[in-house]
N, C-alpha and C. Protein backbone atom coordinates (compact mmCIF):
# COMPACT_ATOMS: atom_id res chain seq x y z
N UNK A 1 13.37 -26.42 -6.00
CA UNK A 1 13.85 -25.09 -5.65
C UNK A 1 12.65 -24.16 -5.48
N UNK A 2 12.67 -23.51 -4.22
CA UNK A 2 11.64 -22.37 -4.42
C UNK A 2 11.69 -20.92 -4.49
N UNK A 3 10.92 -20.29 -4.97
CA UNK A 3 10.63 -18.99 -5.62
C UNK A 3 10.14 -18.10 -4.40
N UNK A 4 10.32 -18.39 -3.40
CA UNK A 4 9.75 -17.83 -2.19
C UNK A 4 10.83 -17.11 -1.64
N UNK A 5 10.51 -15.72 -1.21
CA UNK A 5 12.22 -14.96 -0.56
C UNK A 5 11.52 -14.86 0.65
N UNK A 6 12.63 -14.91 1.61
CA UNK A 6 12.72 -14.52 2.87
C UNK A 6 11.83 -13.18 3.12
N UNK A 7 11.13 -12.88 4.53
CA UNK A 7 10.77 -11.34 4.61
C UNK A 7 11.49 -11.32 5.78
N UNK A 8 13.16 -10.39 5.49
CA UNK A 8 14.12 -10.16 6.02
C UNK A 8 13.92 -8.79 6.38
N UNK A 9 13.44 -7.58 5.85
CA UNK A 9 13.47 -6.63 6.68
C UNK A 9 12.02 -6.47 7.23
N UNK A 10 11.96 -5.54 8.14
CA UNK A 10 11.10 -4.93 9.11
C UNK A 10 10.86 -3.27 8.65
N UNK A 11 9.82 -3.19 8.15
CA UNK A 11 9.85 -1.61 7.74
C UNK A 11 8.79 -1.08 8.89
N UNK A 12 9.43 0.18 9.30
CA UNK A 12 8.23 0.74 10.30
C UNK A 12 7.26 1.82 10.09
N UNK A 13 7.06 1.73 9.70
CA UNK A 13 5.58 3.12 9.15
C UNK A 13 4.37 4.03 9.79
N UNK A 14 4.53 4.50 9.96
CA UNK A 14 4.13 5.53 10.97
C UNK A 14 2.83 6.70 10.37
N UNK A 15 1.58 6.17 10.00
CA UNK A 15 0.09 6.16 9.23
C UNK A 15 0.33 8.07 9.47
N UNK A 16 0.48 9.22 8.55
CA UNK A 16 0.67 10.75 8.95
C UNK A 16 -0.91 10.89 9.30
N UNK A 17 -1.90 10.45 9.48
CA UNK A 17 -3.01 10.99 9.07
C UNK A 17 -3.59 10.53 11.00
N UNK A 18 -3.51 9.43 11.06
CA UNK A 18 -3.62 8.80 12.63
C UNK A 18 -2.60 8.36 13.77
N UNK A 19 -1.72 8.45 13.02
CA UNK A 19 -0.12 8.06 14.12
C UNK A 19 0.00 6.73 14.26
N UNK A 20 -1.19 6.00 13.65
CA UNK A 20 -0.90 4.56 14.38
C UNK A 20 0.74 3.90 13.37
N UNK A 21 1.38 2.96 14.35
CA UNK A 21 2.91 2.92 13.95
C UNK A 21 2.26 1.35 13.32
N UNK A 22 2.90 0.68 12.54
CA UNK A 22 2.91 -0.63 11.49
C UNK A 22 4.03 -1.00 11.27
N UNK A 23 4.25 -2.37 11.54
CA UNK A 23 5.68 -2.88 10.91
C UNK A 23 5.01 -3.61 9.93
N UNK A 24 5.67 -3.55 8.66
CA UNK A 24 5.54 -4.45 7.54
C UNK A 24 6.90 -4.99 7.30
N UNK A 25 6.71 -6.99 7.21
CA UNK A 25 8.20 -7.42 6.66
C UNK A 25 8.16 -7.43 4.97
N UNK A 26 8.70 -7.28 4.37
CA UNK A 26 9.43 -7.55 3.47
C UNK A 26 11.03 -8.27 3.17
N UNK A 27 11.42 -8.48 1.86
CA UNK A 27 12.10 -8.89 1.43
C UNK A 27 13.28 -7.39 1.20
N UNK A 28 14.43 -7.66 1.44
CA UNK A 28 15.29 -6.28 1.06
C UNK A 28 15.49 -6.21 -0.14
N UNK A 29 15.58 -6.87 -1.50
CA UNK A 29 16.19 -6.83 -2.66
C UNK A 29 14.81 -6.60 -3.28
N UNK A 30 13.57 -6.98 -2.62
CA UNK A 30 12.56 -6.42 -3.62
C UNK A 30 11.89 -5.03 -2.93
N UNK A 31 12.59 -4.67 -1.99
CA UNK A 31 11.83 -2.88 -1.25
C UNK A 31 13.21 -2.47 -2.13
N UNK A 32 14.46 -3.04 -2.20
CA UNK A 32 15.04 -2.02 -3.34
C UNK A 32 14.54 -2.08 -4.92
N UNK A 33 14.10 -2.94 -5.13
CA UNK A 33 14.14 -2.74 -6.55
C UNK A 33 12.95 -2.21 -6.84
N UNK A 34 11.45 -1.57 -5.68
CA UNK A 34 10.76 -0.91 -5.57
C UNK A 34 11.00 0.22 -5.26
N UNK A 35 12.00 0.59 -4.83
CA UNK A 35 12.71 1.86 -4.93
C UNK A 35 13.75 2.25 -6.02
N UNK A 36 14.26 1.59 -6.74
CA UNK A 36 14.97 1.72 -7.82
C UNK A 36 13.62 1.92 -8.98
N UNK A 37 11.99 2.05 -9.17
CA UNK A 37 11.55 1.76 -9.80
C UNK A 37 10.50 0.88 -10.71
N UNK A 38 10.35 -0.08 -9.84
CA UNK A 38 9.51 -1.16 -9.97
C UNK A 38 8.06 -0.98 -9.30
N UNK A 39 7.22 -1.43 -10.05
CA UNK A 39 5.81 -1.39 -9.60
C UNK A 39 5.74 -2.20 -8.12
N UNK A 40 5.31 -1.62 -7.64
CA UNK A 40 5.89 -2.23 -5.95
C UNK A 40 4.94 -3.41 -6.06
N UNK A 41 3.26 -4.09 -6.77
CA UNK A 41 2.64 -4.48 -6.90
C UNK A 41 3.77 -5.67 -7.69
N UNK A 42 4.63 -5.66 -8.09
CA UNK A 42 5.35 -6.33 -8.98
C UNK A 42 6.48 -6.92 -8.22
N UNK A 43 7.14 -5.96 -7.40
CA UNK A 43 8.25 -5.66 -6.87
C UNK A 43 8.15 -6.75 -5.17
N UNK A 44 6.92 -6.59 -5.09
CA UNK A 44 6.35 -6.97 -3.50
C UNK A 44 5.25 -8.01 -3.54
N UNK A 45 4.74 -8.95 -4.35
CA UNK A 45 3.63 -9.19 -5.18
C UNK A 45 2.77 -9.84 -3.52
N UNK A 46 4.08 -10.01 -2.45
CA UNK A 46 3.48 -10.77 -1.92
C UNK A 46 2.22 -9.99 0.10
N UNK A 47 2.79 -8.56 -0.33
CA UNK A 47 2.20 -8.08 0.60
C UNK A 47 0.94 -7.39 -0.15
N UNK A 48 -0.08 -7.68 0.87
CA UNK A 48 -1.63 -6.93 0.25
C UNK A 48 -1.92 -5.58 -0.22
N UNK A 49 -3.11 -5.52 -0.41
CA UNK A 49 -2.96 -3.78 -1.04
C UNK A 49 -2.70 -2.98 0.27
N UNK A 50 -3.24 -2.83 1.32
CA UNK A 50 -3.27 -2.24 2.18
C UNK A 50 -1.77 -1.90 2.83
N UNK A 51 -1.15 -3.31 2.88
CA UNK A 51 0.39 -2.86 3.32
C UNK A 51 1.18 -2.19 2.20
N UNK A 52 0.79 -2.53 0.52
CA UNK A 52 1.36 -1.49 -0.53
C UNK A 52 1.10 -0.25 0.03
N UNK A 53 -0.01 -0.08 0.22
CA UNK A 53 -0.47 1.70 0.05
C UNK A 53 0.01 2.40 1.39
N UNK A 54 0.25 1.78 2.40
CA UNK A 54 0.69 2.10 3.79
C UNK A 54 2.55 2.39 2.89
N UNK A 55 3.16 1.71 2.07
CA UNK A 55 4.36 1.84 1.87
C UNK A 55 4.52 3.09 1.22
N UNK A 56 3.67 3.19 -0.11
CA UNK A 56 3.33 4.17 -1.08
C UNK A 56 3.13 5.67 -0.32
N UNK A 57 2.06 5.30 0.48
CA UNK A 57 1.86 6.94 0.94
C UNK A 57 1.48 7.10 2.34
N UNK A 58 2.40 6.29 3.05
CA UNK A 58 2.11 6.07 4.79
C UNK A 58 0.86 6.49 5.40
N UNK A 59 -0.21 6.09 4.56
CA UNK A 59 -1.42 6.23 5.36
C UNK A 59 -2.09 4.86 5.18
N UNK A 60 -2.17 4.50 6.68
CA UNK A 60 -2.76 3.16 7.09
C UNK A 60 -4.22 3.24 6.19
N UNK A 61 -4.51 1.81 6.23
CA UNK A 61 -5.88 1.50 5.55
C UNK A 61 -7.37 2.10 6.09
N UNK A 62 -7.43 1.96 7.49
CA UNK A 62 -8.67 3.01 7.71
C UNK A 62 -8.30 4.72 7.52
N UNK A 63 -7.66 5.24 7.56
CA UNK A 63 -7.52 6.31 7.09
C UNK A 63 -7.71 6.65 5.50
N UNK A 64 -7.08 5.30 4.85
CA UNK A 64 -7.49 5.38 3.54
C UNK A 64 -9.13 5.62 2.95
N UNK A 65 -9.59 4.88 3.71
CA UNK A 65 -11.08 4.12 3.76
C UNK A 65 -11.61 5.14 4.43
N UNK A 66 -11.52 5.67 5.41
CA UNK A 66 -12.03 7.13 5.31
C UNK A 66 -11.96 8.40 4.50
N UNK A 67 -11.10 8.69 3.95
CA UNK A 67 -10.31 9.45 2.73
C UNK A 67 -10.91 9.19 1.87
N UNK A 68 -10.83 7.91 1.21
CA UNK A 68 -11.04 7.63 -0.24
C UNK A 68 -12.15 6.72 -0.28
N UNK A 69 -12.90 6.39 0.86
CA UNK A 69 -13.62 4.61 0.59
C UNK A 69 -15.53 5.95 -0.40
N UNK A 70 -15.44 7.01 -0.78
CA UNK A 70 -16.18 6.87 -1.24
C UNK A 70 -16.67 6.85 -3.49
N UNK A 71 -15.09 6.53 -3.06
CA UNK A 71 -14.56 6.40 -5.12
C UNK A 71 -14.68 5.11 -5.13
N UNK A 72 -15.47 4.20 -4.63
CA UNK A 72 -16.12 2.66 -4.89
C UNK A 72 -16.69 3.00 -6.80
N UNK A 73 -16.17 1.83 -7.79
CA UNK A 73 -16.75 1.50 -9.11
C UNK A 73 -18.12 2.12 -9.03
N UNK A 74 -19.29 2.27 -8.08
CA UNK A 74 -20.60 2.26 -8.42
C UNK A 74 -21.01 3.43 -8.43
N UNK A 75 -20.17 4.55 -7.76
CA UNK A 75 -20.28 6.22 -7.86
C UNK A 75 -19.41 6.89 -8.77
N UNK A 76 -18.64 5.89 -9.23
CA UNK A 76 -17.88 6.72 -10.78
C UNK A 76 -18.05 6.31 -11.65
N UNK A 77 -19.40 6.31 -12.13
CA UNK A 77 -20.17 5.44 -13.72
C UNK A 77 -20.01 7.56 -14.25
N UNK A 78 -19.86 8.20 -13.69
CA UNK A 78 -19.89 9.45 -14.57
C UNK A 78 -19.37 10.67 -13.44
N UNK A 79 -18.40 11.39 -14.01
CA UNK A 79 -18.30 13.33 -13.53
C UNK A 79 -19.52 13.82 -12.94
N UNK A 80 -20.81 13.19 -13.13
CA UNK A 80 -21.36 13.98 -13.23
C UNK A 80 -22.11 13.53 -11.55
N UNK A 81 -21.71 12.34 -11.13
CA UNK A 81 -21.91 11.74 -9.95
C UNK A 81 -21.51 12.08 -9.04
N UNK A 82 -20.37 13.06 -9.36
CA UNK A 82 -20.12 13.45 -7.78
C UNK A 82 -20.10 14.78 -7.18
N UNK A 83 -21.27 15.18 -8.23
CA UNK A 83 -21.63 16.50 -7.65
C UNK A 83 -22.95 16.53 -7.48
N UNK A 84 -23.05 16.88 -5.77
CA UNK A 84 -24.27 17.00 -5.29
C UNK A 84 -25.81 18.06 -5.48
């Protein structure tokens, strides 16, 4: 028997920051029970970070990575790093 679910729906996502549109499949009983509450990382184990965070906060991964790619581990050893 396997532990593997179907990716039955089609979610369409639409990045607010660049417009670019993304379909991500998923499974329907685990995008609900990520909406009922579940760590979507838990809930979804099987889509990457990038399609999580596109779900989380509809901004595609280079937008992320522009946004955020400069909170890398090696510039937050201290507060005191990120002031120029």
């Amino acid at each position: 028997m396997s532990n593997i679910k179907e990716r039955n729906e089609t979610v369409t996502i639409i990045c607010h920051q660049c417009h670019t549109k993304t379909e991500i499949k998923a499974n329907t009983s685990d995008l609900n029970d990520w909406c009922n509450g579940k760590l979507i990382q838990d809930a979804c184990p099987y889509l990457n970070a990038t399609e999580r965070e596109l779900l989380i906060s509809q901004m595609c991964g280079n937008c992320f990575d522009e946004m955020y790619g400069f909170c890398s581990d090696d510039h937050l050893t201290s507060p005191e790093s990120l002031v120029h």
